[in-house]
Protein backbone atom coordinates (compact mmCIF):
# COMPACT_ATOMS: atom_id res chain seq x y z
CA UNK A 1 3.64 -11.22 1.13
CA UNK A 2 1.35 -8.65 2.75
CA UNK A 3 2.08 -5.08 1.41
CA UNK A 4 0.56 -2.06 2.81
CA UNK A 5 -2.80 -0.20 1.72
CA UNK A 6 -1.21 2.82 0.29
CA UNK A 7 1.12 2.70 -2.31
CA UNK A 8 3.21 5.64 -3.48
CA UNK A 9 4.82 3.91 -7.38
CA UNK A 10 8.14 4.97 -8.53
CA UNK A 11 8.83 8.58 -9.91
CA UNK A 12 8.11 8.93 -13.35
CA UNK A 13 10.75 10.40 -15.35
CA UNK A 14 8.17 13.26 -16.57
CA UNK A 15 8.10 13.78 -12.56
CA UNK A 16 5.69 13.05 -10.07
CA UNK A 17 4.32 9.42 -8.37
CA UNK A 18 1.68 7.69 -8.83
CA UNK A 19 -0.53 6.71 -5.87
CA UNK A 20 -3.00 3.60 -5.25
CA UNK A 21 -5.51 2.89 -2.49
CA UNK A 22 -5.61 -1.02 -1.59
CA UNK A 23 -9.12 -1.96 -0.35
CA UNK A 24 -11.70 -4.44 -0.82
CA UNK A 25 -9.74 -6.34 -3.01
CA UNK A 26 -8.78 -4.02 -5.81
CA UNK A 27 -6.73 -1.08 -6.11
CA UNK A 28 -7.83 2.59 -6.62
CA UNK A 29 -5.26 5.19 -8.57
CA UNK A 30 -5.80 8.36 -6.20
CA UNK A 31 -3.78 10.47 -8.03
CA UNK A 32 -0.14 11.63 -9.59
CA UNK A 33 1.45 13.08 -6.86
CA UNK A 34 4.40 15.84 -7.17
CA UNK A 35 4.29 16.68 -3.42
CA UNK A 36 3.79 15.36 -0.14
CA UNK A 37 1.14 18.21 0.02
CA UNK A 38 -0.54 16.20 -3.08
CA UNK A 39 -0.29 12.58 -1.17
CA UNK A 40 -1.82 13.63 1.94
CA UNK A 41 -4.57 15.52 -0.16
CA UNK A 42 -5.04 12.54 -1.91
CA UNK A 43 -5.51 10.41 1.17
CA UNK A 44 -7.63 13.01 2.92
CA UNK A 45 -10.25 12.83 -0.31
CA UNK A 46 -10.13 8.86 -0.17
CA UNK A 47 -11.10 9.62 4.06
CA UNK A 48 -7.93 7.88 5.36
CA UNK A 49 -7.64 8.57 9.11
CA UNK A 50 -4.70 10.99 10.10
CA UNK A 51 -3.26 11.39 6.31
CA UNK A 52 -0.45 13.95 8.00
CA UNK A 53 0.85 11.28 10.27
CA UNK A 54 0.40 8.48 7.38
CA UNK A 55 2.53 10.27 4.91
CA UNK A 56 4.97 12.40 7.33
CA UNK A 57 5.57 9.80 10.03
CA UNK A 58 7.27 6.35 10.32
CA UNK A 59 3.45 4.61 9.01
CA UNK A 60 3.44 1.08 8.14
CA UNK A 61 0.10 1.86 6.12
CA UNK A 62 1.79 3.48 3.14
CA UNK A 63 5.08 2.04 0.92
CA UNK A 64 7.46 4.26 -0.97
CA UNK A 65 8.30 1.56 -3.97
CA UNK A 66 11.00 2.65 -6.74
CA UNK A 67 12.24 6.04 -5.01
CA UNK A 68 13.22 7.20 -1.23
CA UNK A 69 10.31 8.56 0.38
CA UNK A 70 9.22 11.96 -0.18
CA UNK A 71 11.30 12.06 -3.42
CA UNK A 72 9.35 13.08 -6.25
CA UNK A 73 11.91 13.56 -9.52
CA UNK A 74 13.02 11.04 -11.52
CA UNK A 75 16.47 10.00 -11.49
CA UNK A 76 17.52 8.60 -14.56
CA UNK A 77 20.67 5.62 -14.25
CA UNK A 78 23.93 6.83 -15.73
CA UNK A 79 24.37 5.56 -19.18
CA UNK A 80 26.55 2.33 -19.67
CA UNK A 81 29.66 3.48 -21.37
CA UNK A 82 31.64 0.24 -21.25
């Protein structure tokens, strides 16, 4: 399964999203990210070409795993009360 060079990780629940860089076979943490404003900063220090249009537009370079894109909080599940 080929997954895509930018990953932004599921929010965690003291906020924010962790983001890798995928390249040359091992994978770079760029940052915690609380923003869009943080991920394309992120991408812009790691020199990724057009880091607006990666993180903004419809890019297959970047996944969103764990949360919608550009969502940022955590969302704890509802407790089980069965």
């Amino acid at each position: 399964m080929q997954h895509a060079p930018i990953v932004v990780h599921r929010p965690s629940p003291t906020g924010g999203r962790r983001v890798t860089l995928r390249a040359g076979g091992h994978e770079d943490i760029l940052g915690l990210a609380r923003s869009d404003e943080d991920v394309i900063e992120f991408l812009r220090r790691a020199e990724v070409p057009d880091p607006d249009e990666v993180v903004l537009g419809d890019s297959p370079l970047i996944d969103w795993i764990g949360a919608d894109p550009h969502v940022y909080t955590y969302d704890s599940p509802e407790p089980d009360l069965a």
